[in-house]
PDB file of N, CA and C in Angstrom:
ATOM      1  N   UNK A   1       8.620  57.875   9.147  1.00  0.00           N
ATOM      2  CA  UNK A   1       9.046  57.761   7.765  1.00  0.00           C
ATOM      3  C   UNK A   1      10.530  57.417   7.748  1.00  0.00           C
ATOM      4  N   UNK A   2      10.769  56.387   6.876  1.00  0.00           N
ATOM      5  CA  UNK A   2      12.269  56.018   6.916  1.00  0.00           C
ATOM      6  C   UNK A   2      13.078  56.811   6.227  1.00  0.00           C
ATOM      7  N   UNK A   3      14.713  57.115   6.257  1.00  0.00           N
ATOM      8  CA  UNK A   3      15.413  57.678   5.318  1.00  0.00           C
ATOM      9  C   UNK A   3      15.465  57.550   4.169  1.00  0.00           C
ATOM     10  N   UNK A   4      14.859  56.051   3.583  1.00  0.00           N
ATOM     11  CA  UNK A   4      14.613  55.977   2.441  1.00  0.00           C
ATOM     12  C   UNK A   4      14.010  56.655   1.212  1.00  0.00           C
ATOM     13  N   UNK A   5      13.090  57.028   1.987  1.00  0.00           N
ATOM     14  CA  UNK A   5      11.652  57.673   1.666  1.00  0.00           C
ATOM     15  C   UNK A   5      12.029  59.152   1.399  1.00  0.00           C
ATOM     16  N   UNK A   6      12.457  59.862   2.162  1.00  0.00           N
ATOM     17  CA  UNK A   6      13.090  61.137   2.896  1.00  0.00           C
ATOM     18  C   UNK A   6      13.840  61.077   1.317  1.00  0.00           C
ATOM     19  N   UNK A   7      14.723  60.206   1.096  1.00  0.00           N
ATOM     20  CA  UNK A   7      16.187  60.659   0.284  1.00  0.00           C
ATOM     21  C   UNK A   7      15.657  60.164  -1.048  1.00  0.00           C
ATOM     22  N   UNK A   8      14.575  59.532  -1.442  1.00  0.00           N
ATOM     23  CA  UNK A   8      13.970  59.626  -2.786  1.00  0.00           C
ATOM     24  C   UNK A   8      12.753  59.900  -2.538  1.00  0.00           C
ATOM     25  N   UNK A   9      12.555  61.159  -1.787  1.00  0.00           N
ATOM     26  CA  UNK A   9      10.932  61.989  -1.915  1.00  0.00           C
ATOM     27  C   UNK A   9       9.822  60.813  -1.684  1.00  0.00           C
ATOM     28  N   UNK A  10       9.738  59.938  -1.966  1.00  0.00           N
ATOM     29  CA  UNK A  10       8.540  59.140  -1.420  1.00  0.00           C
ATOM     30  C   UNK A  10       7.335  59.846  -0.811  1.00  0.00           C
ATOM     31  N   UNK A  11       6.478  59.629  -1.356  1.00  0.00           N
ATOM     32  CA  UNK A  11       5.462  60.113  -0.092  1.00  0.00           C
ATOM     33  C   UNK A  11       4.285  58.929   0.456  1.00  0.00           C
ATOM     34  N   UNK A  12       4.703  57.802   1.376  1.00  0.00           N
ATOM     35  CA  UNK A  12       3.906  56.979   1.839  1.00  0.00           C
ATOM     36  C   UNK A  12       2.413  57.195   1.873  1.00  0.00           C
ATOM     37  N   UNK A  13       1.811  56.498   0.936  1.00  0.00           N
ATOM     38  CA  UNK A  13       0.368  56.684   1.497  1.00  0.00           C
ATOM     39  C   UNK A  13      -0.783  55.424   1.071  1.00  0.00           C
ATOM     40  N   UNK A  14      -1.616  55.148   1.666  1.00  0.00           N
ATOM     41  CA  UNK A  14      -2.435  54.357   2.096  1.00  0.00           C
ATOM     42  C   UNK A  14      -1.783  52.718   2.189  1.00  0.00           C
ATOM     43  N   UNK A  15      -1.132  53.219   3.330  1.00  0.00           N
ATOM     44  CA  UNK A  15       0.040  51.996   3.638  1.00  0.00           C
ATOM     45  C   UNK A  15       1.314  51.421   2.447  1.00  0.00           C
ATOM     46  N   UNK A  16       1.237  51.916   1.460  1.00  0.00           N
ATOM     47  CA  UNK A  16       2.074  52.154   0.293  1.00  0.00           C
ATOM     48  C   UNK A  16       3.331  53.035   0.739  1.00  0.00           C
ATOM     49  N   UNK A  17       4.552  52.547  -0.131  1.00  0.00           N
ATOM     50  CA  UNK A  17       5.620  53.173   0.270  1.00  0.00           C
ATOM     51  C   UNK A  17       5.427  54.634  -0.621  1.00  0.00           C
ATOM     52  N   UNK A  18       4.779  53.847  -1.752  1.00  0.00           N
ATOM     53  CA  UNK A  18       4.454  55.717  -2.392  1.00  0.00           C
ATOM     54  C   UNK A  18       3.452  55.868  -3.126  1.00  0.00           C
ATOM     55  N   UNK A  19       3.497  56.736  -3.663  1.00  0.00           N
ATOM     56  CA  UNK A  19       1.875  57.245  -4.198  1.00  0.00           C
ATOM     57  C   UNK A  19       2.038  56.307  -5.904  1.00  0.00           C
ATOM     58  N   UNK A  20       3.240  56.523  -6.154  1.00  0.00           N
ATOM     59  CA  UNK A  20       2.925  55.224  -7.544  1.00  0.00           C
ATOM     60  C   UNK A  20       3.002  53.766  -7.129  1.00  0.00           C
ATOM     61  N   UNK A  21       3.278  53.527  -5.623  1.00  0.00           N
ATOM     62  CA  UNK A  21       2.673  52.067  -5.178  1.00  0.00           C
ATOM     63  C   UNK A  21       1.128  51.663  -5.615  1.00  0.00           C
ATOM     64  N   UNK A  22       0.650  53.029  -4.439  1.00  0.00           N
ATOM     65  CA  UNK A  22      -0.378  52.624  -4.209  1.00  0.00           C
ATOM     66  C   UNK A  22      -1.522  53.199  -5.085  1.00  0.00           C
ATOM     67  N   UNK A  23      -1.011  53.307  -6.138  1.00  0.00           N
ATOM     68  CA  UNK A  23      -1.757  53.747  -7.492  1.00  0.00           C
ATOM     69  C   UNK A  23      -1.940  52.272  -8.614  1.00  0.00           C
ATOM     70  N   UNK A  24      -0.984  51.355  -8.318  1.00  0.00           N
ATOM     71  CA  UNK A  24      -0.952  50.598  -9.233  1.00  0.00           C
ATOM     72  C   UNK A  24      -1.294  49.031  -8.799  1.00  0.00           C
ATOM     73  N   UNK A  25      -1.198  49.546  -7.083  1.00  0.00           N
ATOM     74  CA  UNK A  25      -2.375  48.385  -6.383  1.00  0.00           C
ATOM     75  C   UNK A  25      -3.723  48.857  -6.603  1.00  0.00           C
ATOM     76  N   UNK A  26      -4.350  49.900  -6.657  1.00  0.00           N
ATOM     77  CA  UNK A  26      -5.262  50.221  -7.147  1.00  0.00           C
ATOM     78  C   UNK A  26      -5.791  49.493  -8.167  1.00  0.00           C
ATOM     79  N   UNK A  27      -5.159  49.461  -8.942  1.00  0.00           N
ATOM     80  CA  UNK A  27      -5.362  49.134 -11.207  1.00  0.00           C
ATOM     81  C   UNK A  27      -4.960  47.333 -10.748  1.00  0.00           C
ATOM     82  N   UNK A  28      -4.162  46.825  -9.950  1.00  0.00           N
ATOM     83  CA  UNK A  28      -4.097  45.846  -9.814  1.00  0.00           C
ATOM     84  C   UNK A  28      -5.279  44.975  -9.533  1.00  0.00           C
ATOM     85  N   UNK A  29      -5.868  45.846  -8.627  1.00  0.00           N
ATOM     86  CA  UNK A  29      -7.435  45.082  -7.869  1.00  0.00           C
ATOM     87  C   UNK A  29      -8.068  45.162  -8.798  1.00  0.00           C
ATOM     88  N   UNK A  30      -8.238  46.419  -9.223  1.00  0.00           N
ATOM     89  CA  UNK A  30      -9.487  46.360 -10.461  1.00  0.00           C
ATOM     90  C   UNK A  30      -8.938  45.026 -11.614  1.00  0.00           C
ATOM     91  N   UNK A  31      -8.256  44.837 -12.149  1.00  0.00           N
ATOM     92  CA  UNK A  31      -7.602  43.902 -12.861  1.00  0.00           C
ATOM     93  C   UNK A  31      -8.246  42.313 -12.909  1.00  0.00           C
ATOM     94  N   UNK A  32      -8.124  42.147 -11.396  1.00  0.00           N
ATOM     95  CA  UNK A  32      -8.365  41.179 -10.794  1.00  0.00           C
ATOM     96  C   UNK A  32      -9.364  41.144 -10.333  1.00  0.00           C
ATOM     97  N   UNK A  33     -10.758  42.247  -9.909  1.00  0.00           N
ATOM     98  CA  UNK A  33     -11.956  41.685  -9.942  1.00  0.00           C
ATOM     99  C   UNK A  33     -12.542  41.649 -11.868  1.00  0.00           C
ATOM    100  N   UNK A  34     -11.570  42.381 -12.604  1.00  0.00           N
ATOM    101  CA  UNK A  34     -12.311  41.976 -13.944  1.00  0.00           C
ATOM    102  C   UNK A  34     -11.840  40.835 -14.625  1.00  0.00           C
ATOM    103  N   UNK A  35     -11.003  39.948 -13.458  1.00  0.00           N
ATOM    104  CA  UNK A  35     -10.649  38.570 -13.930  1.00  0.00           C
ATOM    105  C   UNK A  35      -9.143  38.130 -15.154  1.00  0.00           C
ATOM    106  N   UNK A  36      -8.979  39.835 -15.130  1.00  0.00           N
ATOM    107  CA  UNK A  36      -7.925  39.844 -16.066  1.00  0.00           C
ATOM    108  C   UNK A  36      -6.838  39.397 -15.460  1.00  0.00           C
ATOM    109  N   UNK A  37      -6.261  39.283 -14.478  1.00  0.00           N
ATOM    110  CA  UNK A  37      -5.372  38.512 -13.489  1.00  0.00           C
ATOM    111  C   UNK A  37      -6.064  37.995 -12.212  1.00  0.00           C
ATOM    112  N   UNK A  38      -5.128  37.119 -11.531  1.00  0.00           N
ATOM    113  CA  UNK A  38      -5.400  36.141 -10.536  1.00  0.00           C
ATOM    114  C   UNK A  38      -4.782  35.823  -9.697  1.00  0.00           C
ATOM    115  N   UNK A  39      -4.822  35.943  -8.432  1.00  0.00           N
ATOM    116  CA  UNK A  39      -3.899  35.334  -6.933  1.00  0.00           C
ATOM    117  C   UNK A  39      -3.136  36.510  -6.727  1.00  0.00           C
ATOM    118  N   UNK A  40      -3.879  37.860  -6.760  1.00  0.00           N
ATOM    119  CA  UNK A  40      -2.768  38.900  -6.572  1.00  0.00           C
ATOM    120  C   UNK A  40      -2.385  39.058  -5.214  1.00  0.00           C
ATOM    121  N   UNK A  41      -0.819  38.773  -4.896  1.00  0.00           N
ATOM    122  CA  UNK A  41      -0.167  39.189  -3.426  1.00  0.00           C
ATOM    123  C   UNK A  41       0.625  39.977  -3.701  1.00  0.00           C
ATOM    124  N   UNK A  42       0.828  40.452  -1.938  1.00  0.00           N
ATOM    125  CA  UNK A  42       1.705  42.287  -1.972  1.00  0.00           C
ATOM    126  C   UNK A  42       2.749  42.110  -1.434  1.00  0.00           C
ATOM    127  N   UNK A  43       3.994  42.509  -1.210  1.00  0.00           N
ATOM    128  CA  UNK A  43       4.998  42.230  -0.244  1.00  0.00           C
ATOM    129  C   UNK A  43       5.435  40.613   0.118  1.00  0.00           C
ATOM    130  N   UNK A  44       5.956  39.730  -1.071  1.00  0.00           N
ATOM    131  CA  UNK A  44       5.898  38.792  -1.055  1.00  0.00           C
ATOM    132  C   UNK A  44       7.436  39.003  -1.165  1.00  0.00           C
ATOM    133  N   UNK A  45       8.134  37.937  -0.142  1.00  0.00           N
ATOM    134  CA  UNK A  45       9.639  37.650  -0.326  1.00  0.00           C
ATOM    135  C   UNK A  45       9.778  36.477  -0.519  1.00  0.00           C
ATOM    136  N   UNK A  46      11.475  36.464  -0.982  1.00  0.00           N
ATOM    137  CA  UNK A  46      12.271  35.607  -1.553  1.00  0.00           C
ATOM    138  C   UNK A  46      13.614  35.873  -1.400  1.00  0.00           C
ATOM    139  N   UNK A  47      13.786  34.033  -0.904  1.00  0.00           N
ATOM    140  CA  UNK A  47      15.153  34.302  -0.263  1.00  0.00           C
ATOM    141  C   UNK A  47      16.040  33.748  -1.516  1.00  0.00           C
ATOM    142  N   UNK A  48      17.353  34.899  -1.565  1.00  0.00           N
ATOM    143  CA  UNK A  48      17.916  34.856  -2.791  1.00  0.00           C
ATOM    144  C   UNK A  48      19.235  34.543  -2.289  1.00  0.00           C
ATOM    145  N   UNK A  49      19.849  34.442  -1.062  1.00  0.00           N
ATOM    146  CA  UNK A  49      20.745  33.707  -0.915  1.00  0.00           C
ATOM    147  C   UNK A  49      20.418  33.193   0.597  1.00  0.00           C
ATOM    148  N   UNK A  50      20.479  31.622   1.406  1.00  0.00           N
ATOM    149  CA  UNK A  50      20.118  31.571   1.963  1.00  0.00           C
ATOM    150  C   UNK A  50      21.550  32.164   3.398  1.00  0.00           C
ATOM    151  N   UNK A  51      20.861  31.813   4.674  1.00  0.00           N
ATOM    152  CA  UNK A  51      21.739  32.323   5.706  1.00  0.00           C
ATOM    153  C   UNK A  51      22.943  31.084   5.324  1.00  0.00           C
ATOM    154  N   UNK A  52      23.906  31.921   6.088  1.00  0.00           N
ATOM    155  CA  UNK A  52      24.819  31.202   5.768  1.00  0.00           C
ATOM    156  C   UNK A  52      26.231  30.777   7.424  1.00  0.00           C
ATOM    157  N   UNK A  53      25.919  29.528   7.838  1.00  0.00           N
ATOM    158  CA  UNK A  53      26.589  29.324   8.866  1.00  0.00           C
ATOM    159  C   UNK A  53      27.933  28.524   8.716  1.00  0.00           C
ATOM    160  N   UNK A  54      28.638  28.489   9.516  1.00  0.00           N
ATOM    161  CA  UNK A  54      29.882  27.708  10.208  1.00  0.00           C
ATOM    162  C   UNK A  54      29.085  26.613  11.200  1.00  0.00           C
ATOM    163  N   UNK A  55      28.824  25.725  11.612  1.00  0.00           N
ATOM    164  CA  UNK A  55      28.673  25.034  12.572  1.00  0.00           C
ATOM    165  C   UNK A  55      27.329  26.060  13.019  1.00  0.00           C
ATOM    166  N   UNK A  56      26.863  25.914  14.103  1.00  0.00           N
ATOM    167  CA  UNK A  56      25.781  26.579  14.359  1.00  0.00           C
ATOM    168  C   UNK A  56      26.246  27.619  14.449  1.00  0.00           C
ATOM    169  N   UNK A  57      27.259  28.839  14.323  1.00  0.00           N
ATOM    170  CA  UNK A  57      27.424  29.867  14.362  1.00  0.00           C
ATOM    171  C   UNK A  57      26.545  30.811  13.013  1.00  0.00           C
ATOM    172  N   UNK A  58      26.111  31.661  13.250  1.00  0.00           N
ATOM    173  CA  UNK A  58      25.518  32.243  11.555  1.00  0.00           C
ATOM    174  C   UNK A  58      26.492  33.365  11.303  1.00  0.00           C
ATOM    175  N   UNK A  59      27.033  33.021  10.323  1.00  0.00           N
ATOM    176  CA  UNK A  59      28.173  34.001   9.666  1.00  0.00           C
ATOM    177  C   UNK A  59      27.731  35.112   8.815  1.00  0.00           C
ATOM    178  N   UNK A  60      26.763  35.168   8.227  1.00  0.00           N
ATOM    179  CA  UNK A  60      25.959  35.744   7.270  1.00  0.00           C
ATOM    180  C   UNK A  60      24.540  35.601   7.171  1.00  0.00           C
ATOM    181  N   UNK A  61      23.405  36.629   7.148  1.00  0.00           N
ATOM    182  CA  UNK A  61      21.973  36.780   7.261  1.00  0.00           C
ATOM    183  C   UNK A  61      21.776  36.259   5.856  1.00  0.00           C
ATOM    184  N   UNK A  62      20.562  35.657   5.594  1.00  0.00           N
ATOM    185  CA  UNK A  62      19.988  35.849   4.280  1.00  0.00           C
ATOM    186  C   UNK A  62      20.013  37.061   3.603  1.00  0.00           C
ATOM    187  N   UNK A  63      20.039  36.712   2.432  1.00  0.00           N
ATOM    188  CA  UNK A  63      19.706  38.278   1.423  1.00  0.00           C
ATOM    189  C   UNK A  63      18.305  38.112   0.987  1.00  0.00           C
ATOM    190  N   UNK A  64      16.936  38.727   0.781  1.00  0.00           N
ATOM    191  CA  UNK A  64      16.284  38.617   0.301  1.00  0.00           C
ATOM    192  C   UNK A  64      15.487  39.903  -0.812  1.00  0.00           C
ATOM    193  N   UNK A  65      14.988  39.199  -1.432  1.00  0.00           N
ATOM    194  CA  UNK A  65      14.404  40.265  -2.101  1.00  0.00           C
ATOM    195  C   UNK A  65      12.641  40.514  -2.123  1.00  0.00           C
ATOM    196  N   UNK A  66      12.172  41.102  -1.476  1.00  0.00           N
ATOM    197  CA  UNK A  66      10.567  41.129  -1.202  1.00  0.00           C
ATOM    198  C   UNK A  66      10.047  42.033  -2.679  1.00  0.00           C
ATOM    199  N   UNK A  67       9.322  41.223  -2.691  1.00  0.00           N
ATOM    200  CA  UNK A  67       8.573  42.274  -4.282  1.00  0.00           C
ATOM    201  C   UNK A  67       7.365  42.449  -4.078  1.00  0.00           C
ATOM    202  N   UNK A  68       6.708  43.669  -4.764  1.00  0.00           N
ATOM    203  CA  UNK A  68       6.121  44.734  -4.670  1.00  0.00           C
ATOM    204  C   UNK A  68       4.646  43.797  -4.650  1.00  0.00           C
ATOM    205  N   UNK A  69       4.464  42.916  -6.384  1.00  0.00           N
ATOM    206  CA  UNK A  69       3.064  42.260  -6.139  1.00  0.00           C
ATOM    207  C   UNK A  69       3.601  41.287  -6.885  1.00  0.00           C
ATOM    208  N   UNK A  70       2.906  40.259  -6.609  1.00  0.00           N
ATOM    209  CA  UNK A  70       2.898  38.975  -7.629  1.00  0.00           C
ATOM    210  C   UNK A  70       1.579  38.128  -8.134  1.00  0.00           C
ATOM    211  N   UNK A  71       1.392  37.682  -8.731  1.00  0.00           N
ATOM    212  CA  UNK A  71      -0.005  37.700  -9.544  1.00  0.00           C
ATOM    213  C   UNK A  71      -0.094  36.766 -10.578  1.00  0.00           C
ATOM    214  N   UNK A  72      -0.986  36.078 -10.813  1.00  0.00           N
ATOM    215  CA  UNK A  72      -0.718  34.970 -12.354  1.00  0.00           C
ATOM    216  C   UNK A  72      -1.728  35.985 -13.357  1.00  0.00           C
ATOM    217  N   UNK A  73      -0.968  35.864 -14.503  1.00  0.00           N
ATOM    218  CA  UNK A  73      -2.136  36.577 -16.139  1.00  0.00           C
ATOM    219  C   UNK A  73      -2.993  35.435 -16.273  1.00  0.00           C
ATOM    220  N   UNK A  74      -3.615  35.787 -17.334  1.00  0.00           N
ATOM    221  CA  UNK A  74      -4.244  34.913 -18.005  1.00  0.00           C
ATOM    222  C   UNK A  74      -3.633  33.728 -18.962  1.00  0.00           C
ATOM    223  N   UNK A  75      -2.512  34.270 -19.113  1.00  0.00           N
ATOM    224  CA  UNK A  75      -1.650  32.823 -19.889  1.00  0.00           C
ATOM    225  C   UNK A  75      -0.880  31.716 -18.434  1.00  0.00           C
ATOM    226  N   UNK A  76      -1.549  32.363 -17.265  1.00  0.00           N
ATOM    227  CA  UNK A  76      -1.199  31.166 -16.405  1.00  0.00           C
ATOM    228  C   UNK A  76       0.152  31.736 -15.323  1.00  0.00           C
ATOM    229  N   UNK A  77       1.257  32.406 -16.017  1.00  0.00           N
ATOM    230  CA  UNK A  77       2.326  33.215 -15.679  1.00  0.00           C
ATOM    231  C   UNK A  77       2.269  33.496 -14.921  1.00  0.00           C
ATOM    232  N   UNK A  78       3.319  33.446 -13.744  1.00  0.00           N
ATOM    233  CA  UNK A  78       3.523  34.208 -12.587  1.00  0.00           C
ATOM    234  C   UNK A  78       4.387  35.754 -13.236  1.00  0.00           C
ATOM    235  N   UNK A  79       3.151  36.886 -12.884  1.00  0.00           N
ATOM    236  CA  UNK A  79       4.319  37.763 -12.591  1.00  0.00           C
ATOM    237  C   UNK A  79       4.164  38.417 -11.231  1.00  0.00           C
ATOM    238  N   UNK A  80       6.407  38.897 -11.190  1.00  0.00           N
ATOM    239  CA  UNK A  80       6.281  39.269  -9.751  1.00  0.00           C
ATOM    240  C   UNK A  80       7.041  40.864 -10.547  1.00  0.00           C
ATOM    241  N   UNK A  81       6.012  41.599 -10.182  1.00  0.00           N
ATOM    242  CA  UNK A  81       6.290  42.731 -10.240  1.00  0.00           C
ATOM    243  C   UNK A  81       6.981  44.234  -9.304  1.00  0.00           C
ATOM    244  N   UNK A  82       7.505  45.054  -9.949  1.00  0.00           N
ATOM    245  CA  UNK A  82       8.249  45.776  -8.808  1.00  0.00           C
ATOM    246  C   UNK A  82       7.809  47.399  -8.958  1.00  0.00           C
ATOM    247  N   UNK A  83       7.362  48.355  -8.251  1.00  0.00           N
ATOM    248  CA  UNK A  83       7.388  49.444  -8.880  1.00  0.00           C
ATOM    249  C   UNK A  83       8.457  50.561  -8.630  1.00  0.00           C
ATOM    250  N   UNK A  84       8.944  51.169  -9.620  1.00  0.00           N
ATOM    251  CA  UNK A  84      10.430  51.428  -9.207  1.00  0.00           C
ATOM    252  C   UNK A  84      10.523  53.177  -9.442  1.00  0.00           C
ATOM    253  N   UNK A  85      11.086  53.914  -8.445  1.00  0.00           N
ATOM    254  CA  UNK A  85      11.092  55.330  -9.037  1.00  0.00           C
ATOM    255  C   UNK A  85      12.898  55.186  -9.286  1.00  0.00           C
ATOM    256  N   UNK A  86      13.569  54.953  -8.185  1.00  0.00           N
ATOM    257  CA  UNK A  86      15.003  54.545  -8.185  1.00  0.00           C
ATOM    258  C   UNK A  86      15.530  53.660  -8.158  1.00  0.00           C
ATOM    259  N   UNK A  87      16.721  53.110  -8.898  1.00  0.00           N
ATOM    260  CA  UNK A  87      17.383  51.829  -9.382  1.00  0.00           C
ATOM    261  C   UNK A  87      18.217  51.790  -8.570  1.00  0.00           C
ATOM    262  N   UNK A  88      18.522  51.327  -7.466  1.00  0.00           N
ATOM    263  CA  UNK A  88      19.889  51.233  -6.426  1.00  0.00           C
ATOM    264  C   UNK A  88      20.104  50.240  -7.185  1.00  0.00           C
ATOM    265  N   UNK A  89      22.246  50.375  -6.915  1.00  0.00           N
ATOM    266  CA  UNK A  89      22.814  49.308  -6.756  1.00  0.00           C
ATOM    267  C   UNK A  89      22.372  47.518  -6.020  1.00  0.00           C
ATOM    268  N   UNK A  90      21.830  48.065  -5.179  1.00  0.00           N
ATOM    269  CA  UNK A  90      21.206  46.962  -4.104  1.00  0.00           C
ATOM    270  C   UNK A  90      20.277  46.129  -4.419  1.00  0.00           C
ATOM    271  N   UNK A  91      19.023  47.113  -5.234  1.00  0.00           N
ATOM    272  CA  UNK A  91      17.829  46.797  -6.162  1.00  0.00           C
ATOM    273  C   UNK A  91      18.381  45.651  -7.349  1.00  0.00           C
ATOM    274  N   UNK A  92      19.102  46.423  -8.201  1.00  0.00           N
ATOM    275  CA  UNK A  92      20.044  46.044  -9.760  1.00  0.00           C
ATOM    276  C   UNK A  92      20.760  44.550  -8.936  1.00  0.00           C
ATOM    277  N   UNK A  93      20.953  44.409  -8.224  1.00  0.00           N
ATOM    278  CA  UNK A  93      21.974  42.915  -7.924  1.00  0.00           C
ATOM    279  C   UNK A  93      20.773  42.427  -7.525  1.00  0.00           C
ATOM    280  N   UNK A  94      19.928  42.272  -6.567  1.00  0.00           N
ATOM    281  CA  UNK A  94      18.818  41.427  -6.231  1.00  0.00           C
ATOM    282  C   UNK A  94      18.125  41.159  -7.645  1.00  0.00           C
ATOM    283  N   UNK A  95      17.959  42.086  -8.598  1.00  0.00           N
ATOM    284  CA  UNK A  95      16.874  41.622  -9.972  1.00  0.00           C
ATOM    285  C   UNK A  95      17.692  40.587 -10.177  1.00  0.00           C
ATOM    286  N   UNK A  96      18.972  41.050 -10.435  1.00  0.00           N
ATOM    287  CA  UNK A  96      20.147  39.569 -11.199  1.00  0.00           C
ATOM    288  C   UNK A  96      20.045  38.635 -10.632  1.00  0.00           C
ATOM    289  N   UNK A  97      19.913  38.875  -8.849  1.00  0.00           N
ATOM    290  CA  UNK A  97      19.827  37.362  -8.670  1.00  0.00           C
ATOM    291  C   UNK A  97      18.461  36.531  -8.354  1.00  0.00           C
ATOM    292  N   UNK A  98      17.641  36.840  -8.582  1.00  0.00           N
ATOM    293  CA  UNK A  98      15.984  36.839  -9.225  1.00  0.00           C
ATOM    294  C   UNK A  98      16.024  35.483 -10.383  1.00  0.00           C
ATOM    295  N   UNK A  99      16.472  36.536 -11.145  1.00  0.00           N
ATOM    296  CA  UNK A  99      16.365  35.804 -12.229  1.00  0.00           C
ATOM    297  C   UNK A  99      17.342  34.277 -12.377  1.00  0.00           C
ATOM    298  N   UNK A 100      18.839  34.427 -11.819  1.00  0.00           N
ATOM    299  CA  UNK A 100      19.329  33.831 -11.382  1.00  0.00           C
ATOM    300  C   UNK A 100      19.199  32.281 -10.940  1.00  0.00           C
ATOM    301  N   UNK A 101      18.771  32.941  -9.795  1.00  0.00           N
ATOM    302  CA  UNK A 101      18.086  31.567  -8.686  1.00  0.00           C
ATOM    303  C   UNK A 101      17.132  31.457  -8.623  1.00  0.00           C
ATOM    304  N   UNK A 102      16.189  31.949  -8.660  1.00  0.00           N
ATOM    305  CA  UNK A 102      14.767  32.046  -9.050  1.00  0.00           C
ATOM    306  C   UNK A 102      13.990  31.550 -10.746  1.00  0.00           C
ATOM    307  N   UNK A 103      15.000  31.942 -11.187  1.00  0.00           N
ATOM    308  CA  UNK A 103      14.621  31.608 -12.916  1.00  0.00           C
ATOM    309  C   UNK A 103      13.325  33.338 -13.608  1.00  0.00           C
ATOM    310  N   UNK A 104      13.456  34.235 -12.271  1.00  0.00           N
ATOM    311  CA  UNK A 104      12.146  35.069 -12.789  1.00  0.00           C
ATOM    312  C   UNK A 104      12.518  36.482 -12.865  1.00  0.00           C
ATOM    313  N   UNK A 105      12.061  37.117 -14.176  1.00  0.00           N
ATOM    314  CA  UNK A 105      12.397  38.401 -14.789  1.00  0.00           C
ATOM    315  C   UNK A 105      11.648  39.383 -13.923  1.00  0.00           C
ATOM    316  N   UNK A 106      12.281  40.253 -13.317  1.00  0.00           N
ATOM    317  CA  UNK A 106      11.270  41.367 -12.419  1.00  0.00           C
ATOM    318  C   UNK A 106      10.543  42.456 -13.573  1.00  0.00           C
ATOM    319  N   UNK A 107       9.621  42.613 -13.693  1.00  0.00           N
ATOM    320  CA  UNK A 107       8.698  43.086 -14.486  1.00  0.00           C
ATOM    321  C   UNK A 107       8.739  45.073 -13.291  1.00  0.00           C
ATOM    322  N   UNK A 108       9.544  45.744 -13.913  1.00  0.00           N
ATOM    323  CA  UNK A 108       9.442  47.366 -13.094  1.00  0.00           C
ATOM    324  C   UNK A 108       8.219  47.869 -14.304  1.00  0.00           C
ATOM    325  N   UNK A 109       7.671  48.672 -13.269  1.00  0.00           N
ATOM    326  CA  UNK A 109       6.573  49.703 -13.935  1.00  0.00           C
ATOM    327  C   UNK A 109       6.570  50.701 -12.758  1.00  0.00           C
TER     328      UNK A 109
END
């Protein structure tokens, strides 16, 4: 179990980082075999700033932001959804730059 987890109680379970993960992949599937959404993926990233080099030297890693699920509705829409118990600083700048460079609103539940 990572410190993460440890320092906001998390309790990992059925490969979920937490029990309101893997509660809302649950409701997700069902969703999606009742056709109410479509193309649901889990742990999908996005690179929100790319690496960044000098000459072949790499000066800086990518930043990315991996989100929780992403999925089209029925009006066609991609949403990429996040499920959130705590708002880090870290979290709060990746949404901004989401939307940003990406053009896409993180949908927390």
């Amino acid at each position: 179990m990572s410190r993460s987890h440890l320092k906001y109680r998390n309790r990992p379970t059925g490969g979920y980082s937490s029990v309101k993960e893997a509660r809302r992949a649950a409701e997700l599937r069902l969703l999606e075999r009742a056709g109410k959404i479509m193309g649901l993926r889990e742990q999908v990233p996005y690179v929100l700033i790319p690496n960044q080099y000098k000459g072949d030297k790499l000066l800086e890693r990518a930043v990315t932001y991996v989100a929780d699920f992403v999925y089209e509705d029925m009006a066609g829409d991609t949403v990429v959804e996040d499920v959130k118990g705590v708002r880090t600083d870290a979290y709060i700048i990746k949404r901004k730059l989401m939307l940003w460079t990406q053009g896409i609103a993180i949908r927390e539940t």
